[in-house]
N, C-alpha and C. Protein backbone atom coordinates (compact mmCIF):
# COMPACT_ATOMS: atom_id res chain seq x y z
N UNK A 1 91.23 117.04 78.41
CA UNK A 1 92.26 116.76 77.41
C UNK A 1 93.22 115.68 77.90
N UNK A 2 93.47 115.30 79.31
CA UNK A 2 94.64 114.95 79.67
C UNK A 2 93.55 113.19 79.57
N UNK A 3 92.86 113.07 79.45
CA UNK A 3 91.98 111.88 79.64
C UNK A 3 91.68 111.65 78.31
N UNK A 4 91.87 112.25 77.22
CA UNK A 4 91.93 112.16 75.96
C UNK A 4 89.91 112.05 75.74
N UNK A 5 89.33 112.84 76.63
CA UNK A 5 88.06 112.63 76.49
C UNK A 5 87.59 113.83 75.73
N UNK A 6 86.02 114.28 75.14
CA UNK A 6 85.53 115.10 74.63
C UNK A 6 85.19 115.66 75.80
N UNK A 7 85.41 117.26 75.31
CA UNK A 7 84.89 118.58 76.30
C UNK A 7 83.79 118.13 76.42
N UNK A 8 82.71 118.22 75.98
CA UNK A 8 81.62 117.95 76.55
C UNK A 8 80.67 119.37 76.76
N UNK A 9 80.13 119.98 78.14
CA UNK A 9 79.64 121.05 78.24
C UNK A 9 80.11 121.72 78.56
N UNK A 10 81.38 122.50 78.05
CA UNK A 10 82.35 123.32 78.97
C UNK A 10 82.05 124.64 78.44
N UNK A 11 81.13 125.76 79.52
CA UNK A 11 80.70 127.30 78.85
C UNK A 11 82.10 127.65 78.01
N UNK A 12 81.52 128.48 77.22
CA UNK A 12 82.58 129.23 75.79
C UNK A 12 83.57 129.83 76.61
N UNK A 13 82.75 131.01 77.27
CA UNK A 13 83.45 132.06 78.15
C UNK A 13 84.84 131.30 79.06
N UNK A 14 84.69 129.75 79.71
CA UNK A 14 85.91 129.14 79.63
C UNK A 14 87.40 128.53 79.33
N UNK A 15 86.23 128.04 77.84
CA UNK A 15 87.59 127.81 76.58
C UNK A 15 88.24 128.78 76.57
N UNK A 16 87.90 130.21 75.72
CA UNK A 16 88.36 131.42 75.51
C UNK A 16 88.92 131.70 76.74
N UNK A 17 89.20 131.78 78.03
CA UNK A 17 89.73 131.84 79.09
C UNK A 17 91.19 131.24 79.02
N UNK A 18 90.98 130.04 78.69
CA UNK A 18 91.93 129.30 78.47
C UNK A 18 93.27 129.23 77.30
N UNK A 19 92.14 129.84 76.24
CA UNK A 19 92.72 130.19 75.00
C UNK A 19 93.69 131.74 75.28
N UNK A 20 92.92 132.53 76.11
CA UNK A 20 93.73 133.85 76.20
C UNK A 20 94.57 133.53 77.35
N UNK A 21 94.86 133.22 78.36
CA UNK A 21 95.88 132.52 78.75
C UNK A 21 97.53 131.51 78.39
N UNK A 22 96.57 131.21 76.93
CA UNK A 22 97.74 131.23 76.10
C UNK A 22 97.72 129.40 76.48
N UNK A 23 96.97 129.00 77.41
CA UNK A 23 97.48 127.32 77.57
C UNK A 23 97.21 126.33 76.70
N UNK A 24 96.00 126.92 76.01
CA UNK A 24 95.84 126.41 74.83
C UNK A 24 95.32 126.94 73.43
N UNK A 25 94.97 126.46 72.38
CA UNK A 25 95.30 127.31 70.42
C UNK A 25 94.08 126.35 70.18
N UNK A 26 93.20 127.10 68.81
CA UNK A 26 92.50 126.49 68.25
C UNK A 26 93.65 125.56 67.16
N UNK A 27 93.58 124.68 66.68
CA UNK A 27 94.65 123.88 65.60
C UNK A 27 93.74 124.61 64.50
N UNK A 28 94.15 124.84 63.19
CA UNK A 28 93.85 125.16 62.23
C UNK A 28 93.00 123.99 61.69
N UNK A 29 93.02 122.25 61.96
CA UNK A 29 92.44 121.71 61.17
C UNK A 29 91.03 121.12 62.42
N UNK A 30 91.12 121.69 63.49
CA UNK A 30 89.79 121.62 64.45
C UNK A 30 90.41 120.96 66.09
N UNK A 31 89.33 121.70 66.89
CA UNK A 31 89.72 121.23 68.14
C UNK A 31 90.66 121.91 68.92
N UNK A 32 91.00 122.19 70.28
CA UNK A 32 91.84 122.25 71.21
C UNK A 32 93.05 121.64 70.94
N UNK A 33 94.05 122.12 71.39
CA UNK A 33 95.32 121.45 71.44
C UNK A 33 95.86 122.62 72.40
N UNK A 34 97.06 122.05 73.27
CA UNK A 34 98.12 122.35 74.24
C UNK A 34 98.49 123.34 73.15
N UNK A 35 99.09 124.65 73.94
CA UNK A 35 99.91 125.94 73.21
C UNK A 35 100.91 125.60 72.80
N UNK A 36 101.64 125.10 73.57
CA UNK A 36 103.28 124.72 73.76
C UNK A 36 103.73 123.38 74.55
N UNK A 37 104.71 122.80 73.87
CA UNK A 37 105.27 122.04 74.71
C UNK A 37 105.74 121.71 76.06
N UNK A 38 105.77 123.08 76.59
CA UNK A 38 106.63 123.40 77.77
C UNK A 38 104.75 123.85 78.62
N UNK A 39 103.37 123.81 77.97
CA UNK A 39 102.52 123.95 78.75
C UNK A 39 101.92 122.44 78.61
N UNK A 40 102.59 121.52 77.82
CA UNK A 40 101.75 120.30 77.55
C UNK A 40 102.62 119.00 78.98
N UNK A 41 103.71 120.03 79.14
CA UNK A 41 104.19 119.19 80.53
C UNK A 41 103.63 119.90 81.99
N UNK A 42 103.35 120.97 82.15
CA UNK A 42 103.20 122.01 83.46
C UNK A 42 102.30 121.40 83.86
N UNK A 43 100.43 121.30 83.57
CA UNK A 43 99.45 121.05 83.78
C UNK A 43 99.56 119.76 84.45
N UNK A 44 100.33 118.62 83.64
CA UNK A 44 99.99 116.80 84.42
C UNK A 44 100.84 116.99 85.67
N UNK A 45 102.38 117.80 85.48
CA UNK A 45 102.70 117.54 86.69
C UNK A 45 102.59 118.59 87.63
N UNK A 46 101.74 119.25 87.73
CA UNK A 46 100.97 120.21 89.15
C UNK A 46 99.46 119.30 89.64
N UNK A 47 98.90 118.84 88.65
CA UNK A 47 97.81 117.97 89.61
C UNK A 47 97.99 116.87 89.73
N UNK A 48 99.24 116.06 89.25
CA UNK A 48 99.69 114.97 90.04
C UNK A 48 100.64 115.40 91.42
N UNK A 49 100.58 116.98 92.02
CA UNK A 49 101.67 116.96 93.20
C UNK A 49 100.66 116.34 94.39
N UNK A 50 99.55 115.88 94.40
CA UNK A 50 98.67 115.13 95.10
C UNK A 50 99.53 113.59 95.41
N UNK A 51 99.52 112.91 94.03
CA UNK A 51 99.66 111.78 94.44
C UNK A 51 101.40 111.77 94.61
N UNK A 52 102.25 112.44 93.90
CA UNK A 52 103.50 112.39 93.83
C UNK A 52 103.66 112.80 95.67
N UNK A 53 103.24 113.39 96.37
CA UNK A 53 103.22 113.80 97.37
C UNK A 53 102.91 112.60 98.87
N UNK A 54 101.83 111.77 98.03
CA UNK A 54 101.95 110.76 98.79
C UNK A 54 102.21 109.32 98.28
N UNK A 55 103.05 109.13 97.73
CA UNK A 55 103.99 108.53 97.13
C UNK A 55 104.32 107.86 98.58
N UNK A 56 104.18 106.23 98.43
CA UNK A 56 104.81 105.38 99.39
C UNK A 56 106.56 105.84 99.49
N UNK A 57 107.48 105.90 100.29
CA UNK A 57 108.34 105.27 100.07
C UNK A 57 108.94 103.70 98.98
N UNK A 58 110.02 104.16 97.99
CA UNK A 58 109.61 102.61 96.65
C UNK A 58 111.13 102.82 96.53
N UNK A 59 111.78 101.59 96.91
CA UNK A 59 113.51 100.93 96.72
C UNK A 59 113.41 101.22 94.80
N UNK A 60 114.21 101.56 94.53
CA UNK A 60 114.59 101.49 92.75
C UNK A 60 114.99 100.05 92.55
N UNK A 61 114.24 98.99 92.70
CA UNK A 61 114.57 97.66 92.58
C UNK A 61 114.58 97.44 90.76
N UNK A 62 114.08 98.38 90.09
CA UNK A 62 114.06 98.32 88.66
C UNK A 62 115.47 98.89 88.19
N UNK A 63 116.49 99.43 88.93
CA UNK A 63 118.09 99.38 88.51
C UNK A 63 118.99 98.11 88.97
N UNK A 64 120.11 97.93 87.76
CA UNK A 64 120.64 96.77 88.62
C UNK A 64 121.61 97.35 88.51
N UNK A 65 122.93 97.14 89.40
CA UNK A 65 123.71 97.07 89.73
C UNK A 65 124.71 98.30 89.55
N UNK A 66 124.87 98.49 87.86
CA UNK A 66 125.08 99.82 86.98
C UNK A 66 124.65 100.41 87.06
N UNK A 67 123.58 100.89 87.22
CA UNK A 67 122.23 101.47 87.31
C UNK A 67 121.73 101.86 86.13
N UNK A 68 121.62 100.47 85.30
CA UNK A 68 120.62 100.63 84.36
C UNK A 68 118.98 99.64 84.30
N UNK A 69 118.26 100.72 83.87
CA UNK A 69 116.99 100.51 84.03
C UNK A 69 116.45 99.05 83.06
N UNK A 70 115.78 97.92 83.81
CA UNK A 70 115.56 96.73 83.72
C UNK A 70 113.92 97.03 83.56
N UNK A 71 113.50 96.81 82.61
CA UNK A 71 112.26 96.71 82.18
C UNK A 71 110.90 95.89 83.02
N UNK A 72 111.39 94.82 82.81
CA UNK A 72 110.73 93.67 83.52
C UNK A 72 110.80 93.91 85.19
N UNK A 73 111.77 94.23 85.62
CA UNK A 73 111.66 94.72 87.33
C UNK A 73 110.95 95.70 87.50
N UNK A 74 110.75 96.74 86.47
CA UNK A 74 109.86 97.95 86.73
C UNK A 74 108.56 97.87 86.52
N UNK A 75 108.05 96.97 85.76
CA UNK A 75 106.55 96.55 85.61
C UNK A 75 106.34 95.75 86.98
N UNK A 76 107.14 94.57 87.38
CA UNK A 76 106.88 94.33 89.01
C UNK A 76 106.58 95.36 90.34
N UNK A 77 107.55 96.20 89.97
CA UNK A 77 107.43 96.79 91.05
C UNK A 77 106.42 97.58 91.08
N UNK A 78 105.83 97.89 90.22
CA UNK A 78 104.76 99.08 89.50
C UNK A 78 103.17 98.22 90.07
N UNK A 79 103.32 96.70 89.17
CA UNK A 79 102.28 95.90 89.70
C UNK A 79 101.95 95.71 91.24
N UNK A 80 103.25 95.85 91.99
CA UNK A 80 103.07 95.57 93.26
C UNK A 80 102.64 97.15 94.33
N UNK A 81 103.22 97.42 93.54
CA UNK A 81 102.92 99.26 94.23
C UNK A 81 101.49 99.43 93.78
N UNK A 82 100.39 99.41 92.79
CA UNK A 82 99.70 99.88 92.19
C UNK A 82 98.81 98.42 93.63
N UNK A 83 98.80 97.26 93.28
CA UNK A 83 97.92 96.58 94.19
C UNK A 83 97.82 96.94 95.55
N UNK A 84 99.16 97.55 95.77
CA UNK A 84 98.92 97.73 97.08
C UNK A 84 98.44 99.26 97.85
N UNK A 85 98.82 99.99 96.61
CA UNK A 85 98.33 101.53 97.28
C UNK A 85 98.05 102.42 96.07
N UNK A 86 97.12 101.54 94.99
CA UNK A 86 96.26 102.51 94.41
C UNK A 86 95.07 103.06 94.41
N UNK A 87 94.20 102.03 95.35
CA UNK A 87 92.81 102.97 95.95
C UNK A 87 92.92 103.74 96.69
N UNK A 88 94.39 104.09 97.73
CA UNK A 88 94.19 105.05 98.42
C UNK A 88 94.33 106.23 97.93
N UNK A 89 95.51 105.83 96.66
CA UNK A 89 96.01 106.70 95.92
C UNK A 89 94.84 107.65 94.83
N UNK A 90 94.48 106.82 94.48
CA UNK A 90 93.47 106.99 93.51
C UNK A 90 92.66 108.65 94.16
N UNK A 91 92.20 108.44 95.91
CA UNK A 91 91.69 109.37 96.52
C UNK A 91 92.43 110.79 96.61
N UNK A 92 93.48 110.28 96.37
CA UNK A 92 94.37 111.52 96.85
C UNK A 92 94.36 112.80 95.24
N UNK A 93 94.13 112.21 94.11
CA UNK A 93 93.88 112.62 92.74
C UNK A 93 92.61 113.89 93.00
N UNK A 94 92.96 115.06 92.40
CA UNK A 94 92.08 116.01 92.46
C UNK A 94 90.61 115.74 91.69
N UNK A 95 91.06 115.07 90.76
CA UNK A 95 89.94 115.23 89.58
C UNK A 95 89.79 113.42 89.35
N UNK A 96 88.76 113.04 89.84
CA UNK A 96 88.49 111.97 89.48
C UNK A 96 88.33 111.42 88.15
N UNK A 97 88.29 112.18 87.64
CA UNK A 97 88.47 111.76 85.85
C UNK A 97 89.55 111.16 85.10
N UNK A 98 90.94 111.77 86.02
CA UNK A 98 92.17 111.85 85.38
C UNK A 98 92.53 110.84 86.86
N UNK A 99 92.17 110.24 87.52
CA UNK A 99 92.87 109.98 89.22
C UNK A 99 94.27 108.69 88.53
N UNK A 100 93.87 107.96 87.59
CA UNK A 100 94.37 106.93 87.55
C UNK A 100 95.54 107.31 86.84
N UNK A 101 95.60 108.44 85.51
CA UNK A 101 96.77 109.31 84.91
C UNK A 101 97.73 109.55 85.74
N UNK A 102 97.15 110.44 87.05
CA UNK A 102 97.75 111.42 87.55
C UNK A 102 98.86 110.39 89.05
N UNK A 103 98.11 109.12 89.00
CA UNK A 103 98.63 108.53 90.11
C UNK A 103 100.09 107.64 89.11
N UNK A 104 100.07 107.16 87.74
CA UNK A 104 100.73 106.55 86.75
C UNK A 104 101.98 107.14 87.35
N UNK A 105 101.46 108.41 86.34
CA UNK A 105 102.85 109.88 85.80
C UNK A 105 103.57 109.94 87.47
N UNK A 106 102.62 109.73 88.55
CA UNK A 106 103.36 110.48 89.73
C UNK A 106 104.29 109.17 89.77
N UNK A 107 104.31 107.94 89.92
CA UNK A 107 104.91 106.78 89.82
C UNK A 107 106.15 106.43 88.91
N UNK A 108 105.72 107.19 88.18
CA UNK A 108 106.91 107.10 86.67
C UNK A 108 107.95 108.83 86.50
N UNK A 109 107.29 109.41 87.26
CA UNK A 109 108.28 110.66 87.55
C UNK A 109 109.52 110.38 88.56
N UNK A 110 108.77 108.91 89.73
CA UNK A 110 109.73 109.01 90.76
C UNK A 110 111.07 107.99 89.89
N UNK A 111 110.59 107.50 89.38
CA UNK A 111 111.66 106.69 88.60
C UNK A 111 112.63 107.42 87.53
N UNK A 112 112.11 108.43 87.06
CA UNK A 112 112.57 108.74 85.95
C UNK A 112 113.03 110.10 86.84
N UNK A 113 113.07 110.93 87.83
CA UNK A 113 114.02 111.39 89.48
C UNK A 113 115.19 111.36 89.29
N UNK A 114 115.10 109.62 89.08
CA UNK A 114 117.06 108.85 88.94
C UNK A 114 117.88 109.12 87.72
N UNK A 115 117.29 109.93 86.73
CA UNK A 115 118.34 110.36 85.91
C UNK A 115 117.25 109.63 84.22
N UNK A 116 115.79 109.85 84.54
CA UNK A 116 115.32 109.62 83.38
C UNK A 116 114.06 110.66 83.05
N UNK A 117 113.26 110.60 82.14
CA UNK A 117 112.34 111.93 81.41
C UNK A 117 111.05 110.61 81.31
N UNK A 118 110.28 111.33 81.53
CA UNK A 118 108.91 111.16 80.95
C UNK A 118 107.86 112.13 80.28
N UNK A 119 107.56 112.13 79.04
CA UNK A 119 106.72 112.54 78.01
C UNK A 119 105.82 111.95 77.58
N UNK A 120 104.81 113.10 77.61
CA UNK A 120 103.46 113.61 77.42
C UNK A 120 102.88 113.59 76.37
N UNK A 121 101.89 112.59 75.77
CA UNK A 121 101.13 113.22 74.27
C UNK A 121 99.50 113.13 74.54
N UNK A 122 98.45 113.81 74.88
CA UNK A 122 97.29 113.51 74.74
C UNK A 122 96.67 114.41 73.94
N UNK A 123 95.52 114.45 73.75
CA UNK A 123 94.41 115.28 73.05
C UNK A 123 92.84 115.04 73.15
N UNK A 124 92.18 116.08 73.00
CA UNK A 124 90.52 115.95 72.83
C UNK A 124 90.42 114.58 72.02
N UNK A 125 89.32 113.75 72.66
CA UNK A 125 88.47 112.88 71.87
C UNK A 125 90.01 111.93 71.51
N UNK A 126 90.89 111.55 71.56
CA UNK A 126 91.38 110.76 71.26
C UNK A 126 91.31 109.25 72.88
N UNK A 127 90.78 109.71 73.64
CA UNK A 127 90.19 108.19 74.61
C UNK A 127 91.84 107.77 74.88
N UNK A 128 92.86 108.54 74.52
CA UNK A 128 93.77 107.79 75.24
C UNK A 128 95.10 108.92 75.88
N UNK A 129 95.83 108.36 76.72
CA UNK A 129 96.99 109.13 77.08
C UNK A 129 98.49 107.91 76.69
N UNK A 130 99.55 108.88 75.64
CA UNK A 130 100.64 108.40 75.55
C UNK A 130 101.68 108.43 76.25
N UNK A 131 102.09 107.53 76.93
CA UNK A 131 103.45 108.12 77.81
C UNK A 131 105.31 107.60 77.33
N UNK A 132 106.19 108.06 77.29
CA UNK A 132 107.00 107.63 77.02
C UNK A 132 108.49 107.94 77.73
N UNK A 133 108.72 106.81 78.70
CA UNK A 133 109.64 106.69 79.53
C UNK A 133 110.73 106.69 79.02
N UNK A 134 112.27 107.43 79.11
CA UNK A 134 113.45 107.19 78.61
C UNK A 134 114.69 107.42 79.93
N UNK A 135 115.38 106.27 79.78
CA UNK A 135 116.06 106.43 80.97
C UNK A 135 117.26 105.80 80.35
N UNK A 136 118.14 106.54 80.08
CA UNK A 136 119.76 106.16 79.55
C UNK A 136 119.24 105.36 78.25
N UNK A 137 119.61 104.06 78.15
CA UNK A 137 119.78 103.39 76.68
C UNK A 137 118.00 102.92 76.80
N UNK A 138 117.73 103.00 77.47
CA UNK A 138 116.03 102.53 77.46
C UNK A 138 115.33 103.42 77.36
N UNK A 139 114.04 102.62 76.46
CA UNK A 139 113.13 103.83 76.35
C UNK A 139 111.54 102.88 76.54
N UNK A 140 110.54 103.15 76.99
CA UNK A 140 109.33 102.49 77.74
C UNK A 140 108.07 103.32 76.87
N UNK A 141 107.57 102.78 75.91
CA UNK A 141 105.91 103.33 75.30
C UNK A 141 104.98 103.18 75.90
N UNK A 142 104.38 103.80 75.94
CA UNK A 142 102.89 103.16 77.39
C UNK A 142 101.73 104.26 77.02
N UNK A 143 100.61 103.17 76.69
CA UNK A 143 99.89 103.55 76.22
C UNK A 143 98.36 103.52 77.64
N UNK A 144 97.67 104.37 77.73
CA UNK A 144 97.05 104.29 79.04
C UNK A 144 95.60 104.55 78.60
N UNK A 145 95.02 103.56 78.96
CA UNK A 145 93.44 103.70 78.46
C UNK A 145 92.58 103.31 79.70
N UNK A 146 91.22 104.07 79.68
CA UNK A 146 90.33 104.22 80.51
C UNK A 146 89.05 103.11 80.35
N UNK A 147 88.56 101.93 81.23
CA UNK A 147 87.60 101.80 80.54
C UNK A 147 86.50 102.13 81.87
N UNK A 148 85.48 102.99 81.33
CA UNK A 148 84.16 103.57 81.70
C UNK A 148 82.86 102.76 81.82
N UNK A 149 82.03 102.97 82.43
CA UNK A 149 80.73 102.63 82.08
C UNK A 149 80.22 102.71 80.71
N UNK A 150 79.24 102.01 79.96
CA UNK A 150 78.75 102.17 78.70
C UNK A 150 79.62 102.23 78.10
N UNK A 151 80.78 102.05 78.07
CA UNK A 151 82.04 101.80 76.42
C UNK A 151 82.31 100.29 76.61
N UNK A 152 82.68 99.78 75.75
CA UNK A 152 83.05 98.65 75.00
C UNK A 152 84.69 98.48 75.70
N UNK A 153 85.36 97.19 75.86
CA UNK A 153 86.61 97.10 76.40
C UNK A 153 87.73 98.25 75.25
N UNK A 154 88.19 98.46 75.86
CA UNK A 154 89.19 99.49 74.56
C UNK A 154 90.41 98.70 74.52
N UNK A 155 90.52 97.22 74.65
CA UNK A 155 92.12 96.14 74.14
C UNK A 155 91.76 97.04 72.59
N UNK A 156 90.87 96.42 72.11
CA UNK A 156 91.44 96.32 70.49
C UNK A 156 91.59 98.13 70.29
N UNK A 157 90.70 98.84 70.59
CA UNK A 157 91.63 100.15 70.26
C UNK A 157 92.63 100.70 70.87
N UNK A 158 92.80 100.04 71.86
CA UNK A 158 93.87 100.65 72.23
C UNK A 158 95.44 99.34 71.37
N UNK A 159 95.06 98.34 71.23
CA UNK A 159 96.59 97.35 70.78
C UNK A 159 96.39 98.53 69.14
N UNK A 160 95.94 98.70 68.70
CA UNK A 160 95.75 99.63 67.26
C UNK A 160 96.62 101.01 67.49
N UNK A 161 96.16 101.61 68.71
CA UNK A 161 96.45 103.14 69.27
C UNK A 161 98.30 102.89 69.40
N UNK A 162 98.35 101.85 70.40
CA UNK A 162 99.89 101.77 70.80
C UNK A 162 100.61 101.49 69.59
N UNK A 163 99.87 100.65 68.71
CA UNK A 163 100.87 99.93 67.70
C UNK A 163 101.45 101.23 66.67
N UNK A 164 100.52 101.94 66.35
CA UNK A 164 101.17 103.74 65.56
C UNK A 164 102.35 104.39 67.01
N UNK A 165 101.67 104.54 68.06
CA UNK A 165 102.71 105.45 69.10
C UNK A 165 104.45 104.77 69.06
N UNK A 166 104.49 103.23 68.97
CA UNK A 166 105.37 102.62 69.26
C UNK A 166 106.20 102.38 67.77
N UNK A 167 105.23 102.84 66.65
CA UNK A 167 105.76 102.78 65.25
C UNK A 167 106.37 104.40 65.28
N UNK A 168 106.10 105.21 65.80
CA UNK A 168 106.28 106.82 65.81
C UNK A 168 107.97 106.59 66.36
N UNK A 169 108.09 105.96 67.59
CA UNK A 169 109.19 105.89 68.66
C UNK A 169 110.01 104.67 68.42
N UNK A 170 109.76 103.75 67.27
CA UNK A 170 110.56 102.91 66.39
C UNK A 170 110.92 102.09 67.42
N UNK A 171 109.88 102.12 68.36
CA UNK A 171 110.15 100.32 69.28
C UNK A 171 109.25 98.75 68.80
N UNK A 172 109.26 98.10 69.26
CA UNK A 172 108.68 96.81 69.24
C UNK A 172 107.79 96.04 70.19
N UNK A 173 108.25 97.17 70.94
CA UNK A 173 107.46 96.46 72.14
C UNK A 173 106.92 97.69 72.93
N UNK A 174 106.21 97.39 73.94
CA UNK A 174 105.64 98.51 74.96
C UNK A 174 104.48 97.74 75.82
N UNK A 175 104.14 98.81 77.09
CA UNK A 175 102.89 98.49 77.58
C UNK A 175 101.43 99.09 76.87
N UNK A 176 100.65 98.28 77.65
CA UNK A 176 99.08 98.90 77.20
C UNK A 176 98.53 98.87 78.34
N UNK A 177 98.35 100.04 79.36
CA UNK A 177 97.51 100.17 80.62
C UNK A 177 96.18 100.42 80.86
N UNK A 178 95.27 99.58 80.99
CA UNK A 178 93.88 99.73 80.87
C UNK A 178 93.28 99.77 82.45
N UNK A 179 92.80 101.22 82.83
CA UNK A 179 92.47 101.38 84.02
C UNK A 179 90.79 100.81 83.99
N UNK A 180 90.52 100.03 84.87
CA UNK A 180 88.58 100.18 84.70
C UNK A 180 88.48 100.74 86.11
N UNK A 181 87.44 101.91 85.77
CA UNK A 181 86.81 102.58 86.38
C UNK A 181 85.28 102.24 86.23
N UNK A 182 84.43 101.18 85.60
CA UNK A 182 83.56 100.35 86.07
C UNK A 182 82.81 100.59 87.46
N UNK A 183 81.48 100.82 87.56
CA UNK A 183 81.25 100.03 88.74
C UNK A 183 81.27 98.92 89.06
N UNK A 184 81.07 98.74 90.48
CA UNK A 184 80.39 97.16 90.76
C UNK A 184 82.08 96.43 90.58
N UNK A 185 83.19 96.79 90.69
CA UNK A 185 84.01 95.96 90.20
C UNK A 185 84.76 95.48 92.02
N UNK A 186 85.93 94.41 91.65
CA UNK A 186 86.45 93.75 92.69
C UNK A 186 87.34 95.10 93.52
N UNK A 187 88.48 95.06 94.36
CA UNK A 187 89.22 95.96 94.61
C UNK A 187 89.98 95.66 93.88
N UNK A 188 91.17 97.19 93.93
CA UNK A 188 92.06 96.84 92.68
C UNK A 188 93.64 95.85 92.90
N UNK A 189 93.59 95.60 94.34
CA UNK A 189 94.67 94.55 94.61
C UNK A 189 94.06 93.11 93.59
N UNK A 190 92.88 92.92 93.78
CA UNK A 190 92.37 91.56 93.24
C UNK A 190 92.16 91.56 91.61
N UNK A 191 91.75 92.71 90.88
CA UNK A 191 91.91 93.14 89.57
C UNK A 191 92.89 93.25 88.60
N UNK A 192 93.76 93.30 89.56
CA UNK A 192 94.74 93.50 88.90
C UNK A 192 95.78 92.96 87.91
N UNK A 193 95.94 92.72 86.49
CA UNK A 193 96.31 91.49 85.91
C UNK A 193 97.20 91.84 85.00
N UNK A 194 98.23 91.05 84.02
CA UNK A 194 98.83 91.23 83.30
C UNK A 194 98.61 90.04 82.18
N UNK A 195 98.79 90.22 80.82
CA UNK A 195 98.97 89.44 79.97
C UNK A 195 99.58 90.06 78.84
N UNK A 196 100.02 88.81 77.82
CA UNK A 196 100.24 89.01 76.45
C UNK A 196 99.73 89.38 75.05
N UNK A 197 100.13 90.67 74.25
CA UNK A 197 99.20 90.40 73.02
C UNK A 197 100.00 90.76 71.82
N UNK A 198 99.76 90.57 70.78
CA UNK A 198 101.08 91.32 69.79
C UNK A 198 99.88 92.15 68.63
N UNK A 199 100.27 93.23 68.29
CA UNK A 199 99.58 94.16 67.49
C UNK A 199 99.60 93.42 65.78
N UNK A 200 98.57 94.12 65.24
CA UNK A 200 98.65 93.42 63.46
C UNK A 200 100.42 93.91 63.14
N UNK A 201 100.87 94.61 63.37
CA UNK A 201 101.97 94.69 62.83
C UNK A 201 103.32 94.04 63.60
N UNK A 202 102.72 92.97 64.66
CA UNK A 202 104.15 92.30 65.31
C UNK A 202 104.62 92.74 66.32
N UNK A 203 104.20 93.70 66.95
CA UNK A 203 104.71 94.32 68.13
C UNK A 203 103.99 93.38 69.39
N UNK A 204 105.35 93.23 70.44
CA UNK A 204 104.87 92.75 71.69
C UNK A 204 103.92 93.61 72.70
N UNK A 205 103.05 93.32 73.22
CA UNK A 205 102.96 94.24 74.16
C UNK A 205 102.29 93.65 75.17
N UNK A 206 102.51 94.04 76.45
CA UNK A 206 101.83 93.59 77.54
C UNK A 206 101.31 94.41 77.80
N UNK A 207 100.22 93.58 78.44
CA UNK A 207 98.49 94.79 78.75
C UNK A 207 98.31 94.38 80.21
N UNK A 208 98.17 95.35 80.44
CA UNK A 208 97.94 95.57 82.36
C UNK A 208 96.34 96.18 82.41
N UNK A 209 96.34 95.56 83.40
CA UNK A 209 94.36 95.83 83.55
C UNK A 209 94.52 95.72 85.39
N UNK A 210 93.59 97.27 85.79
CA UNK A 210 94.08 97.72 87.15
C UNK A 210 92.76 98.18 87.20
């Protein structure tokens, strides 16, 4: 769920495990969904205490002075942290499925530490995870997509995906994080890229590819 992927082969006797546990509800109109709000946050941040745990030492170079949160310094510092210690990081992730989620959220918890929230939206079969950073008068949409073996690049579904999340949260702008998990690819210091794109409806967004 947290990978926004389809269950797949998961025995019954599991789900129902899960379901009587209470962590998660059939929805009335189909599918899995989180019980509660307060279980749709517990789950990301207990199997990110891996990477939150080994968490470089990272200066808050994304506050200035006031200590308000600067947008553009926090995607630097993020770019530079992520080139430099996300394959190790990546290892430290329990579940290789989710490694690249779980290393994000641990990154964006330490920031949001200083007096800011980060929230959670994923689901079955939706291929993506929503995140949404708020720290005093700022607020950060970030949309996080996986690309796999045998799928197609997910820019265009995902600039589509963000452009509703960021219409929901009445911003204009946001990121679009596209992890490839690919074989055969470069390391991720050398992969690592940023550019420009704007959605059919006008929204800015920069797309990060890691």
């Amino acid at each position: 769920m947290l990978a926004g992927q389809d269950l797949g082969d998961i025995p019954a006797d599991d789900r129902q495990f899960a379901i009587d546990l209470g962590l998660v509800c059939r929805h009335p109109a189909g599918g899995l969904v989180i019980a509660n709000p307060i279980y749709r946050e517990v789950p990301p941040r207990m199997l990110a205490g891996g990477p939150r745990d080994a968490l470089p030492l990272i200066a808050p170079t994304w506050l200035n002075e006031a200590g308000e949160l600067l947008p553009d310094a926090l995607l630097e510092t993020f770019l530079k942290f992520w080139r430099q210690h996300g394959q190790p990081l990546l290892k430290s992730a329990s579940y290789h499925e989710i490694a690249p989620h779980l290393v994000l959220m641990a990154f964006l918890h330490r920031v949001g530490n200083g007096g800011g929230t980060l929230e959670r939206e994923y689901a079955i079969a939706s291929r993506r995870m929503d995140l949404c950073l708020r720290y005093s008068e700022v607020t950060i949409g970030i949309e996080l997509k996986v690309w796999r073996d045998g799928r197609p690049d997910p820019l265009s579904a995902g600039l589509e995906q963000i452009d509703a999340y960021l219409a929901g949260l009445g911003l204009g702008w946001g990121w679009l994080i596209i992890f490839d998990q690919r074989e055969g690819l470069p390391d991720i210091s050398e992969r690592t890229t940023t550019d420009a794109a704007e959605t059919t409806s006008g929204r800015q967004i920069t797309v990060i590819r890691g």
